[in-house]
C-alpha atoms as a PDB file:
ATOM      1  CA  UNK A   1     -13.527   3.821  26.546  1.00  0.00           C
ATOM      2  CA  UNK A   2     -12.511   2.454  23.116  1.00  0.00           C
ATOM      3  CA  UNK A   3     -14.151  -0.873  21.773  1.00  0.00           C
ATOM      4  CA  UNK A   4     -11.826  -3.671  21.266  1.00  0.00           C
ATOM      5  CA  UNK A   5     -11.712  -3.518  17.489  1.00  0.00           C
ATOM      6  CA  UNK A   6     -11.309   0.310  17.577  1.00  0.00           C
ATOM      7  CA  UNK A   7      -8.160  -0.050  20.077  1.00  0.00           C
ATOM      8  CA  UNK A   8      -6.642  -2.837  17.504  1.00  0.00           C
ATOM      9  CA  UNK A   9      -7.051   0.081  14.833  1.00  0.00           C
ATOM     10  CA  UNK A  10      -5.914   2.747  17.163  1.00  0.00           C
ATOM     11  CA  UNK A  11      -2.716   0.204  17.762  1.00  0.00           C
ATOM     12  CA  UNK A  12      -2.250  -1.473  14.549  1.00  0.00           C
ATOM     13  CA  UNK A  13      -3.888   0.826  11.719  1.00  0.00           C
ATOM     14  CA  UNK A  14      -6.646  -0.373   9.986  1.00  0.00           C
ATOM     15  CA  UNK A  15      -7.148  -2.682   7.600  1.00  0.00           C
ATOM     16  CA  UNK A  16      -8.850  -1.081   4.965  1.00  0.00           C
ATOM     17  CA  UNK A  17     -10.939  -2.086   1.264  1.00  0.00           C
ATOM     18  CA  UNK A  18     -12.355   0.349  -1.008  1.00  0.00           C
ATOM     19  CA  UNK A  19     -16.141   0.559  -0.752  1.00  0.00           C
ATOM     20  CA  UNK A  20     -16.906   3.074  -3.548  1.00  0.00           C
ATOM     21  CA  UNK A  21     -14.710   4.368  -6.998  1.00  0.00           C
ATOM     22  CA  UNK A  22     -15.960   7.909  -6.825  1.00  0.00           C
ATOM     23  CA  UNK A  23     -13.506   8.615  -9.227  1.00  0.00           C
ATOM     24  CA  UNK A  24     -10.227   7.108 -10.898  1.00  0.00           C
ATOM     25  CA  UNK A  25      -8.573   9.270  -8.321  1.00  0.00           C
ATOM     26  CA  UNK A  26     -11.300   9.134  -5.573  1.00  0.00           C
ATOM     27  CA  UNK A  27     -12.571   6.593  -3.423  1.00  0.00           C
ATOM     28  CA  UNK A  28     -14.106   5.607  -0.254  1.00  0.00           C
ATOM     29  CA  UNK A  29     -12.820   2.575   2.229  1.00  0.00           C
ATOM     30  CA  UNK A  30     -14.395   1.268   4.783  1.00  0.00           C
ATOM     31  CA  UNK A  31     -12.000  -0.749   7.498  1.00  0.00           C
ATOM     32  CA  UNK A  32     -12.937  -4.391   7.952  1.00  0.00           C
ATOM     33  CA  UNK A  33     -12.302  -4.142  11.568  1.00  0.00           C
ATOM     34  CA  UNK A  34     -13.901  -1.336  12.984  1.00  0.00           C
ATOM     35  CA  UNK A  35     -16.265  -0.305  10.279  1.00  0.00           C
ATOM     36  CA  UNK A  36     -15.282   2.733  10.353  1.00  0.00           C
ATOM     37  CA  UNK A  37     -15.206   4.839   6.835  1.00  0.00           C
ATOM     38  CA  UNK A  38     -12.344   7.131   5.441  1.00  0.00           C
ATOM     39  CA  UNK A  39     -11.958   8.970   2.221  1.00  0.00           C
ATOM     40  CA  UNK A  40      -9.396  10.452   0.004  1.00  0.00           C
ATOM     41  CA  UNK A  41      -9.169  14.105   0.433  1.00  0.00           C
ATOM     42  CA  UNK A  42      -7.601  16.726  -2.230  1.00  0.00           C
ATOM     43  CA  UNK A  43      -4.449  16.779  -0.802  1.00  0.00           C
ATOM     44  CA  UNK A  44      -4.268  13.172  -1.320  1.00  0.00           C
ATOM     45  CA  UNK A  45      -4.500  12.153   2.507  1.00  0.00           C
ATOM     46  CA  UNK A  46      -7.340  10.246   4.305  1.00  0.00           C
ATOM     47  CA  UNK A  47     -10.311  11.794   6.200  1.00  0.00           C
ATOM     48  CA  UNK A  48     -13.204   9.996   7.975  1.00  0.00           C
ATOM     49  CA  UNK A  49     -16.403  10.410   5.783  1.00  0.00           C
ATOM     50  CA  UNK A  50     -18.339  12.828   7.241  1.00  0.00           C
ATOM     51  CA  UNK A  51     -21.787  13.587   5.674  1.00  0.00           C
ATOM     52  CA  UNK A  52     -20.045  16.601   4.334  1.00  0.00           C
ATOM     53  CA  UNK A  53     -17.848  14.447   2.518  1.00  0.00           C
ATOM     54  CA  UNK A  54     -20.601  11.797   1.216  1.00  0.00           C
ATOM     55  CA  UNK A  55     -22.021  14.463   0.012  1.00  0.00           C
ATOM     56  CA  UNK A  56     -19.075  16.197  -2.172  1.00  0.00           C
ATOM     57  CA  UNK A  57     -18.202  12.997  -3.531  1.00  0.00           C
ATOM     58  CA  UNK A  58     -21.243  12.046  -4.743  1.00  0.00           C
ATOM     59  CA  UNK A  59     -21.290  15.171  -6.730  1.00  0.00           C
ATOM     60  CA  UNK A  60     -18.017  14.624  -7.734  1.00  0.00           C
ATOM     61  CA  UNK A  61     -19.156  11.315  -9.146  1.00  0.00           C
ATOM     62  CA  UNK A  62     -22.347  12.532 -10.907  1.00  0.00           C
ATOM     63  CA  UNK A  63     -20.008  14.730 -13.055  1.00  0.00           C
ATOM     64  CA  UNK A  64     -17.335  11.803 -13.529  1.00  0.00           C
ATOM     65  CA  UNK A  65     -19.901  10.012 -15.204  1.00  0.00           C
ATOM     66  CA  UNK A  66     -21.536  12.611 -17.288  1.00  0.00           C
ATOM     67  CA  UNK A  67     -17.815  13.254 -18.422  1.00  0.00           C
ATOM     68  CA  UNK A  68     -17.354   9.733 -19.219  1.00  0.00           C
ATOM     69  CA  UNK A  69     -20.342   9.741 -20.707  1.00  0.00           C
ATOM     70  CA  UNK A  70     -19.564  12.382 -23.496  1.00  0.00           C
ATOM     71  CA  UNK A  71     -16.156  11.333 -24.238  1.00  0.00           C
ATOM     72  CA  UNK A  72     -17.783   7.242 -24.833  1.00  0.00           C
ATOM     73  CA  UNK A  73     -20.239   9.171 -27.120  1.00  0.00           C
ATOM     74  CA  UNK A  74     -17.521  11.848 -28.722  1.00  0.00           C
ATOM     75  CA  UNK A  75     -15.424   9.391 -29.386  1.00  0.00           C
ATOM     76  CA  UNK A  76     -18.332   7.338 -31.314  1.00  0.00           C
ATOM     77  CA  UNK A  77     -19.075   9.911 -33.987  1.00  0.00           C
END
């Protein structure tokens, strides 16, 4: 049996807020109703965050930064 705030999602969609920048064309939301966590995926769609998930986009952010990193310092010289 669903929760209350899980059938008002289920019924209504969620109501969501970003919870993380991964990238400028990744993030992570987390839904103010149900807590529940979602993801942008390659295809541009959302997915619920698995670990699997956590996991690739915190990779994908460790190399964001570096990125940004060398184009601040590039760009310096």
């Amino acid at each position: 049996m669903l929760s209350p705030t899980k059938w008002i999602c289920s019924f209504f969609g969620h109501r969501l807020i970003v919870s993380k920048d991964v990238t400028n064309h990744i993030k992570e939301y987390r839904c103010t109703r149900c807590d529940e966590e979602l993801t942008d995926t390659a295809h541009g769609f959302l997915a619920k965050l698995t670990p699997k998930f956590k996991e690739t986009n915190d990779f994908v952010a460790k190399i964001h930064r570096r990125r940004c990193s060398r184009k601040v310092f590039s760009k310096a010289s």
